[in-house]
PDB file of N, CA and C in Angstrom:
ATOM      1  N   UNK A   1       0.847  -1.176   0.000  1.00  0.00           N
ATOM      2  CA  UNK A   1       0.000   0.000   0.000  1.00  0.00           C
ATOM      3  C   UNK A   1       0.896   1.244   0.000  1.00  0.00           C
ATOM      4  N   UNK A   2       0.971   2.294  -0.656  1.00  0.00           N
ATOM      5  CA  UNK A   2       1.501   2.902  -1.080  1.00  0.00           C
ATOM      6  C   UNK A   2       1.461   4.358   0.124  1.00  0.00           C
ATOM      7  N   UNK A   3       2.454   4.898   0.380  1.00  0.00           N
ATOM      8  CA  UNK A   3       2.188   6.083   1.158  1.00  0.00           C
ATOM      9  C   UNK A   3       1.307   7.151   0.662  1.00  0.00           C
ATOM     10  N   UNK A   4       0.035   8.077   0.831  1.00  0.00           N
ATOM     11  CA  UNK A   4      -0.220   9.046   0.730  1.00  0.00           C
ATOM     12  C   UNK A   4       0.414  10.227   1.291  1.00  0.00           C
ATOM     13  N   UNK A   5       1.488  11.065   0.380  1.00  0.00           N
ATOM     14  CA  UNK A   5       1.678  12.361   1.081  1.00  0.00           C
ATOM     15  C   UNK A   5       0.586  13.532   1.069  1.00  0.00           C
ATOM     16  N   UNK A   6       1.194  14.875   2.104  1.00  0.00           N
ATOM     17  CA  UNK A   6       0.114  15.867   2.284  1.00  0.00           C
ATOM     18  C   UNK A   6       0.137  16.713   0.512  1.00  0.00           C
ATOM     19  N   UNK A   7       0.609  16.710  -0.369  1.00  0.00           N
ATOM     20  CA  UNK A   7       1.133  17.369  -1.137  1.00  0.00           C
ATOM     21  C   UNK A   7      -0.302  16.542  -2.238  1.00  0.00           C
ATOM     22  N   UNK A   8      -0.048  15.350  -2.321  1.00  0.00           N
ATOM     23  CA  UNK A   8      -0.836  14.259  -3.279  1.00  0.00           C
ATOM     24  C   UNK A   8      -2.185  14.403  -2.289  1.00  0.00           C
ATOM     25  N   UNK A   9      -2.099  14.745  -1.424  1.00  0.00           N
ATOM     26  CA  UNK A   9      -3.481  14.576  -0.451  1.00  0.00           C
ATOM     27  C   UNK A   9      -4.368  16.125  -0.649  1.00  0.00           C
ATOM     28  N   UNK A  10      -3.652  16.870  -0.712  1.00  0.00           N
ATOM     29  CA  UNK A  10      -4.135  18.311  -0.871  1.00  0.00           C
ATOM     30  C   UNK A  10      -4.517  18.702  -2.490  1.00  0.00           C
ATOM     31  N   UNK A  11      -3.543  17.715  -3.517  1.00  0.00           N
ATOM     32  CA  UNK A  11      -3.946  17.954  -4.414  1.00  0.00           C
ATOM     33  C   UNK A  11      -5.351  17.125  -5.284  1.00  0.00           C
ATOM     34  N   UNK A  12      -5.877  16.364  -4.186  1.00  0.00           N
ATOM     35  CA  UNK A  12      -7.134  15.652  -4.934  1.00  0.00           C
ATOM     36  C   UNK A  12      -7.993  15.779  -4.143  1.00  0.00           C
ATOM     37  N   UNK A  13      -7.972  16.210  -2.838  1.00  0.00           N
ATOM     38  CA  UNK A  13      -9.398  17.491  -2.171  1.00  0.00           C
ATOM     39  C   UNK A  13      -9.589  18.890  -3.252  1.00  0.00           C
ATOM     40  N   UNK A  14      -9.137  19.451  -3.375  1.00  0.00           N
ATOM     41  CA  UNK A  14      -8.597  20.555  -4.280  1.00  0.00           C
ATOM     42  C   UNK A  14      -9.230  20.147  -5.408  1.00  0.00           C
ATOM     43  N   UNK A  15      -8.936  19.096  -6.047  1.00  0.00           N
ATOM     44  CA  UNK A  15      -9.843  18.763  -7.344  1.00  0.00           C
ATOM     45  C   UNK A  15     -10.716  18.448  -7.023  1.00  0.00           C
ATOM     46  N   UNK A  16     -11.671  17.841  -6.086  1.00  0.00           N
ATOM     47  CA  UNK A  16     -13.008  17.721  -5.893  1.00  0.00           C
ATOM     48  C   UNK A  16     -13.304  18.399  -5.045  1.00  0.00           C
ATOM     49  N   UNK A  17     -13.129  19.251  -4.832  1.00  0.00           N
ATOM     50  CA  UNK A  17     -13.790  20.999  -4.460  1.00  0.00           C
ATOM     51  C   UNK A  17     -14.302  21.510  -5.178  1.00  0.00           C
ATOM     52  N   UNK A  18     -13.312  21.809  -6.389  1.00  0.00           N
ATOM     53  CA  UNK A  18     -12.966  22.628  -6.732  1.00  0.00           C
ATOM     54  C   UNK A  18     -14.439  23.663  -7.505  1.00  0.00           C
ATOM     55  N   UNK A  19     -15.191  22.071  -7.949  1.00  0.00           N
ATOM     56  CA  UNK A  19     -16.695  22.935  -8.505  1.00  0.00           C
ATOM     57  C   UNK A  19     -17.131  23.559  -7.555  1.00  0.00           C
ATOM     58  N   UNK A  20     -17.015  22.628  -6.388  1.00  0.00           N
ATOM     59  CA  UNK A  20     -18.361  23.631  -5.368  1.00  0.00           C
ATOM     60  C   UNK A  20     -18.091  25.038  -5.175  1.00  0.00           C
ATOM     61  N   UNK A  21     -16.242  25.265  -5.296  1.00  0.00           N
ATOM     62  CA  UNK A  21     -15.770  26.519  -5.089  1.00  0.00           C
ATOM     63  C   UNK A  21     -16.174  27.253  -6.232  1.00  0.00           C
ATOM     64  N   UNK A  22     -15.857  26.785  -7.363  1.00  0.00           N
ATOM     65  CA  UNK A  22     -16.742  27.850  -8.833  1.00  0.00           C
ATOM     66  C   UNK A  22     -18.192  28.214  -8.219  1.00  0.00           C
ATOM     67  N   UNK A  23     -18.756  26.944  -8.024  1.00  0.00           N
ATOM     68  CA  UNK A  23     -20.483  27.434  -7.666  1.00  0.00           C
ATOM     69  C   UNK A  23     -20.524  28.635  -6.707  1.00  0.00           C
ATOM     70  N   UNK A  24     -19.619  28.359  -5.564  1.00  0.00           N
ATOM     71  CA  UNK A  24     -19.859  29.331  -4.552  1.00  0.00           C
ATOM     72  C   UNK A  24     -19.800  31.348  -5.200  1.00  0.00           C
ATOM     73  N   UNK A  25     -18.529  31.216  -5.877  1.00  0.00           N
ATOM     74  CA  UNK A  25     -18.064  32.384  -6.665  1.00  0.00           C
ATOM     75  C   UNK A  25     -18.703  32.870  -7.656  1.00  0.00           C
ATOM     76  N   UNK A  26     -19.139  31.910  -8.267  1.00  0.00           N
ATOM     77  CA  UNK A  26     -20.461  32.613  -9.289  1.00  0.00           C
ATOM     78  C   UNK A  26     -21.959  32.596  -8.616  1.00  0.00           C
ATOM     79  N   UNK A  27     -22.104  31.901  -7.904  1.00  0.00           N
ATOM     80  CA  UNK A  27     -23.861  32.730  -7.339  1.00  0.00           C
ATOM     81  C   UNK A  27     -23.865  34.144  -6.861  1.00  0.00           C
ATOM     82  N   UNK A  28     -24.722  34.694  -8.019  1.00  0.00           N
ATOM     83  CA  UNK A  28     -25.341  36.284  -7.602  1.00  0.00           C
ATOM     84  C   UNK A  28     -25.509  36.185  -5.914  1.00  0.00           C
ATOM     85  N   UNK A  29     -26.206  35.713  -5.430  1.00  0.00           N
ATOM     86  CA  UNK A  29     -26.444  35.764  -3.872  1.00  0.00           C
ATOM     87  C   UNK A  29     -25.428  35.165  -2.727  1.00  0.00           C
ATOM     88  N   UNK A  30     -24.146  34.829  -3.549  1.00  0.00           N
ATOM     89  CA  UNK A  30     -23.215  34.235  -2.296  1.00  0.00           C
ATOM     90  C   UNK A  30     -22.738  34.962  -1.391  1.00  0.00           C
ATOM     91  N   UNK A  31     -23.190  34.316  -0.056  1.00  0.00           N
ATOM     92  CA  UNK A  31     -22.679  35.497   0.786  1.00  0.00           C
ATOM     93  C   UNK A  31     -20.954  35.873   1.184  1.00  0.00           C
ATOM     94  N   UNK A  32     -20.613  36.871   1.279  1.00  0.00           N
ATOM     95  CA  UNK A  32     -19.064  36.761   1.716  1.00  0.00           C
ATOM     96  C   UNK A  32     -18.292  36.134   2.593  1.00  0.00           C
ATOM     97  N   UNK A  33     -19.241  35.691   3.752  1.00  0.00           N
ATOM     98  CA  UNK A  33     -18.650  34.544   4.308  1.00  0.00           C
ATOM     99  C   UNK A  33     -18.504  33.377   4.148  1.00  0.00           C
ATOM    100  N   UNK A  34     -19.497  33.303   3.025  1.00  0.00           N
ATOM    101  CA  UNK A  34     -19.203  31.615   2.466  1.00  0.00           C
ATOM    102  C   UNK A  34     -18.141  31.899   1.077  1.00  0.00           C
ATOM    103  N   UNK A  35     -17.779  33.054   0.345  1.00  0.00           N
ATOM    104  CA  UNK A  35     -16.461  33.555   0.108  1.00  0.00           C
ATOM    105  C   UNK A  35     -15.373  33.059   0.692  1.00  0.00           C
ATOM    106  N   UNK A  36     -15.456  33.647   1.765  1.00  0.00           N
ATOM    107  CA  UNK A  36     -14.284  33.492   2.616  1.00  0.00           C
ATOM    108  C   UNK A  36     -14.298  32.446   3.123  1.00  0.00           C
ATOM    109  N   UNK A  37     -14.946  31.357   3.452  1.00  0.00           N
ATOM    110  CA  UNK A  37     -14.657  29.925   3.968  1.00  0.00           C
ATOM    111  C   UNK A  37     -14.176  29.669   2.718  1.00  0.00           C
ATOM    112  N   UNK A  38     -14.369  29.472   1.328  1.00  0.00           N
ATOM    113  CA  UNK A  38     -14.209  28.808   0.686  1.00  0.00           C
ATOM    114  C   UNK A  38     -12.873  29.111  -0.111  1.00  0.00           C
ATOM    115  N   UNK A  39     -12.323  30.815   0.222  1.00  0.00           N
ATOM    116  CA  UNK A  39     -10.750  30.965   0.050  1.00  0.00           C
ATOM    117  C   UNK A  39     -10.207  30.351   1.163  1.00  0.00           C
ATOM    118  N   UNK A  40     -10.003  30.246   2.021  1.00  0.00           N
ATOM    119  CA  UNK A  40      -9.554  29.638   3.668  1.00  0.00           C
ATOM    120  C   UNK A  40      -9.325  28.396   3.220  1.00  0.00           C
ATOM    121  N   UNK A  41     -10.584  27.661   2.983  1.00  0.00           N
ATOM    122  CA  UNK A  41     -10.072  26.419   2.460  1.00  0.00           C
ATOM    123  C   UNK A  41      -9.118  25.802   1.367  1.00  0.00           C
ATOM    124  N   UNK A  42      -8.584  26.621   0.446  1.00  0.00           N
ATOM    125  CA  UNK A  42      -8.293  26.761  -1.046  1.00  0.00           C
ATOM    126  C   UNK A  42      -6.861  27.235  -0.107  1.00  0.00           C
ATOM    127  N   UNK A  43      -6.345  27.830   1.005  1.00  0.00           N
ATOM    128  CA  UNK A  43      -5.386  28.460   1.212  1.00  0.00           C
ATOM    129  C   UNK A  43      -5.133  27.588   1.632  1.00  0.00           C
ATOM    130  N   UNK A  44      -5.545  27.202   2.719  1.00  0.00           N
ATOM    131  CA  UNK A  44      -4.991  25.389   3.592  1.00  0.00           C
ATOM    132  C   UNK A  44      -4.701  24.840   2.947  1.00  0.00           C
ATOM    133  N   UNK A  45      -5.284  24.186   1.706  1.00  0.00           N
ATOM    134  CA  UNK A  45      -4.873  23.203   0.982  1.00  0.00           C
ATOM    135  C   UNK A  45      -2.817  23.880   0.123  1.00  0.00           C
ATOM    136  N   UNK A  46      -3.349  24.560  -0.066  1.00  0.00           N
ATOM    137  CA  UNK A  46      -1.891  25.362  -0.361  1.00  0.00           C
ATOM    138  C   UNK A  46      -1.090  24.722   0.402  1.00  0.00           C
ATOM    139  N   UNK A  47      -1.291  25.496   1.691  1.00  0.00           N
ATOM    140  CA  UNK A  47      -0.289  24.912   3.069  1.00  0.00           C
ATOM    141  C   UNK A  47      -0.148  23.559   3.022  1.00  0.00           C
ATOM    142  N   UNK A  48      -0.893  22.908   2.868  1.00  0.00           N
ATOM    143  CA  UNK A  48      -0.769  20.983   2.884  1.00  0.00           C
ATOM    144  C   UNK A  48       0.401  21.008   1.675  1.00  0.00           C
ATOM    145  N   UNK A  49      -0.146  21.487   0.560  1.00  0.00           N
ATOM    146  CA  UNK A  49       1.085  21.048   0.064  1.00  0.00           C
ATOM    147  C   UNK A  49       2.605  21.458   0.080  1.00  0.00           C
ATOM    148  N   UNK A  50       3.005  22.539   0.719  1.00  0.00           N
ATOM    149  CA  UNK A  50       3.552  22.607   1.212  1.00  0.00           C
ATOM    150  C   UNK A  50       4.216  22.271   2.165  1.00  0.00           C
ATOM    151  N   UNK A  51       3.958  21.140   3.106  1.00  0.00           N
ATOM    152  CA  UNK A  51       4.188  21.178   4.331  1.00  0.00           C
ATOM    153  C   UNK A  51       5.468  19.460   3.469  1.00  0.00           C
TER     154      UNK A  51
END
């Protein structure tokens, strides 16, 4: 069984996000805090791969 790193781990949350994050950014009515959760999350994942 093969190791999962944070780098390979961050990068395939990130791809299956990634619509809900378009959806969030294009609804006329999204509120800015669900904006901002959904950069926060997009930034973490950054950090994962990084780490």
């Amino acid at each position: 069984m093969p190791c999962l790193s944070w780098r390979r781990l961050a990068s395939v949350m990130a791809q299956a996000l990634e619509p809900t994050r378009q959806q969030i950014f294009a609804a006329a009515d999204a509120s800015p805090a669900r904006q901002m959760a959904a950069h926060a999350a997009f930034r973490f994942l950054d950090r994962m791969r990084q780490f």
